[in-house]
Protein backbone atom coordinates (compact mmCIF):
# COMPACT_ATOMS: atom_id res chain seq x y z
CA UNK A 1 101.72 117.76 75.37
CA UNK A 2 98.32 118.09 76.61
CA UNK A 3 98.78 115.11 78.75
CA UNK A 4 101.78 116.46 80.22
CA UNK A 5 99.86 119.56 81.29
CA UNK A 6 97.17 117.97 82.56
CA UNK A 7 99.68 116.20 84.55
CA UNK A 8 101.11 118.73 85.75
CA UNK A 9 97.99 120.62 86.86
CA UNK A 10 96.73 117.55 88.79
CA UNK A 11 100.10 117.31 90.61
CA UNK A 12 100.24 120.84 91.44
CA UNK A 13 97.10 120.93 92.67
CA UNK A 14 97.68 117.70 94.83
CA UNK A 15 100.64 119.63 96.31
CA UNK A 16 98.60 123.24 96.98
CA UNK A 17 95.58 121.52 98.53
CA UNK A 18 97.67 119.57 100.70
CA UNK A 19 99.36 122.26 102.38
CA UNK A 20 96.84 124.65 102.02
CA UNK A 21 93.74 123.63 102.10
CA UNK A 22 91.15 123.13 98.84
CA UNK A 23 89.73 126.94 99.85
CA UNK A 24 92.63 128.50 100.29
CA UNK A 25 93.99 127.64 96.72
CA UNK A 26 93.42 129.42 93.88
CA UNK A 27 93.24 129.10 90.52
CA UNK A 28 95.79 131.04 89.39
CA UNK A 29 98.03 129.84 92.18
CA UNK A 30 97.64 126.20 90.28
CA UNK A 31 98.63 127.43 87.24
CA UNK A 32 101.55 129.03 88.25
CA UNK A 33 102.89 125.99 90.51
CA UNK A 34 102.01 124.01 87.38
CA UNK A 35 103.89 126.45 85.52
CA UNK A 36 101.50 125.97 82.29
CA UNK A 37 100.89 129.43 81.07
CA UNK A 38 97.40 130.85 82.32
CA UNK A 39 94.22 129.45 83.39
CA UNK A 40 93.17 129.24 80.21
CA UNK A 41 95.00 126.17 80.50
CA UNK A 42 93.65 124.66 83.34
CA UNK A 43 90.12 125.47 81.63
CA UNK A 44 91.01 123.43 78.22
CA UNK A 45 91.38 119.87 80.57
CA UNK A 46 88.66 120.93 83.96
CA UNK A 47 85.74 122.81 83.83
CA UNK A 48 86.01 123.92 87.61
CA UNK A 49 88.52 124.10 90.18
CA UNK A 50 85.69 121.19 91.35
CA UNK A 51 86.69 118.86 88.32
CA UNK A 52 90.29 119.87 89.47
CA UNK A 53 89.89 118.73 92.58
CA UNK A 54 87.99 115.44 91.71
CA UNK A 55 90.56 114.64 89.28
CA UNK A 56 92.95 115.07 92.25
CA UNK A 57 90.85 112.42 94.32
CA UNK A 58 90.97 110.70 91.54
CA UNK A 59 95.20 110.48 91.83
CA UNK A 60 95.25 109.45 95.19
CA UNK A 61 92.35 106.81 94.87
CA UNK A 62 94.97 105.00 92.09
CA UNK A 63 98.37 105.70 93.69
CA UNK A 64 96.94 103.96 96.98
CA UNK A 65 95.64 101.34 94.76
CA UNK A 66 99.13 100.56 93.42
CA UNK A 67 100.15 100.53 97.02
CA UNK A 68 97.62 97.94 98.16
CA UNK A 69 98.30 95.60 95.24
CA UNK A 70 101.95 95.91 95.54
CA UNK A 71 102.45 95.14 99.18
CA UNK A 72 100.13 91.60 98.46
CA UNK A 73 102.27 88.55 99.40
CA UNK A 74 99.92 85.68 100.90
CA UNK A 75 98.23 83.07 99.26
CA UNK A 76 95.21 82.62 101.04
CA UNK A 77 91.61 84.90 100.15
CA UNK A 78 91.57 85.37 103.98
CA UNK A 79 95.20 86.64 104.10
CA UNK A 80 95.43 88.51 101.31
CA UNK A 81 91.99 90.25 102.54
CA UNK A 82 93.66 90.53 105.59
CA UNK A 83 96.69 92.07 104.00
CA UNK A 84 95.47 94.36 101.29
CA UNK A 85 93.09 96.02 104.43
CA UNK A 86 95.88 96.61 106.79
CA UNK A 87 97.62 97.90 103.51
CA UNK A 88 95.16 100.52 102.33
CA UNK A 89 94.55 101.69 105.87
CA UNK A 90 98.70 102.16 106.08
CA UNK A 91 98.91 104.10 103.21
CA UNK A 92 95.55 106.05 103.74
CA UNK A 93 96.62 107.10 106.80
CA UNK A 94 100.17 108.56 105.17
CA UNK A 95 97.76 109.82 102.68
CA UNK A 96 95.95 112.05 105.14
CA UNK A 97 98.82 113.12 107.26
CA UNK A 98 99.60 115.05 104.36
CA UNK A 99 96.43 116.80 103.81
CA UNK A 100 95.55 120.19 105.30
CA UNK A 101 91.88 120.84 106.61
């Protein structure tokens, strides 16, 4: 269970600071998105809306990750280099177009 909220607060978070903005989100805002009770909760797993957001970072830094490694199809160091760079630019790029400043 505590995974699952933890989970949850990360993804809500993702979601809130992506359309709005890390500032403009609060808290309680997370919590309720989350839909895990009260901030307590989001206190138990981060110890600031900074750890939140790291976490967060955190999320995005693995899922493109699995995006680079998954789209790897050449045998060569070269072309795989080649590959994997065009790849993590791709996906940081959809990454960002998501994000509001």
């Amino acid at each position: 269970m505590a995974e699952e909220t933890r989970n949850r607060l990360v993804e809500a978070a993702r979601r809130l600071f992506s359309e709005k903005g890390y500032f403009a989100t609060g808290t309680t805002e997370i919590v309720e998105t989350a839909g895990v009770g009260t901030r307590g909760a989001l206190y138990h797993h981060f110890e600031s809306k900074r750890a939140l957001f790291l976490s967060v970072f955190e999320a995005i830094e693995a899922d493109l990750g699995t995006k680079v490694g998954t789209s790897l199809t050449v045998d060569t160091w070269y072309q795989r280099l080649r590959q994997a760079l065009s790849a993590f630019l791709d996906a940081a790029v959809e990454e960002l177009s998501l994000i509001h400043i």
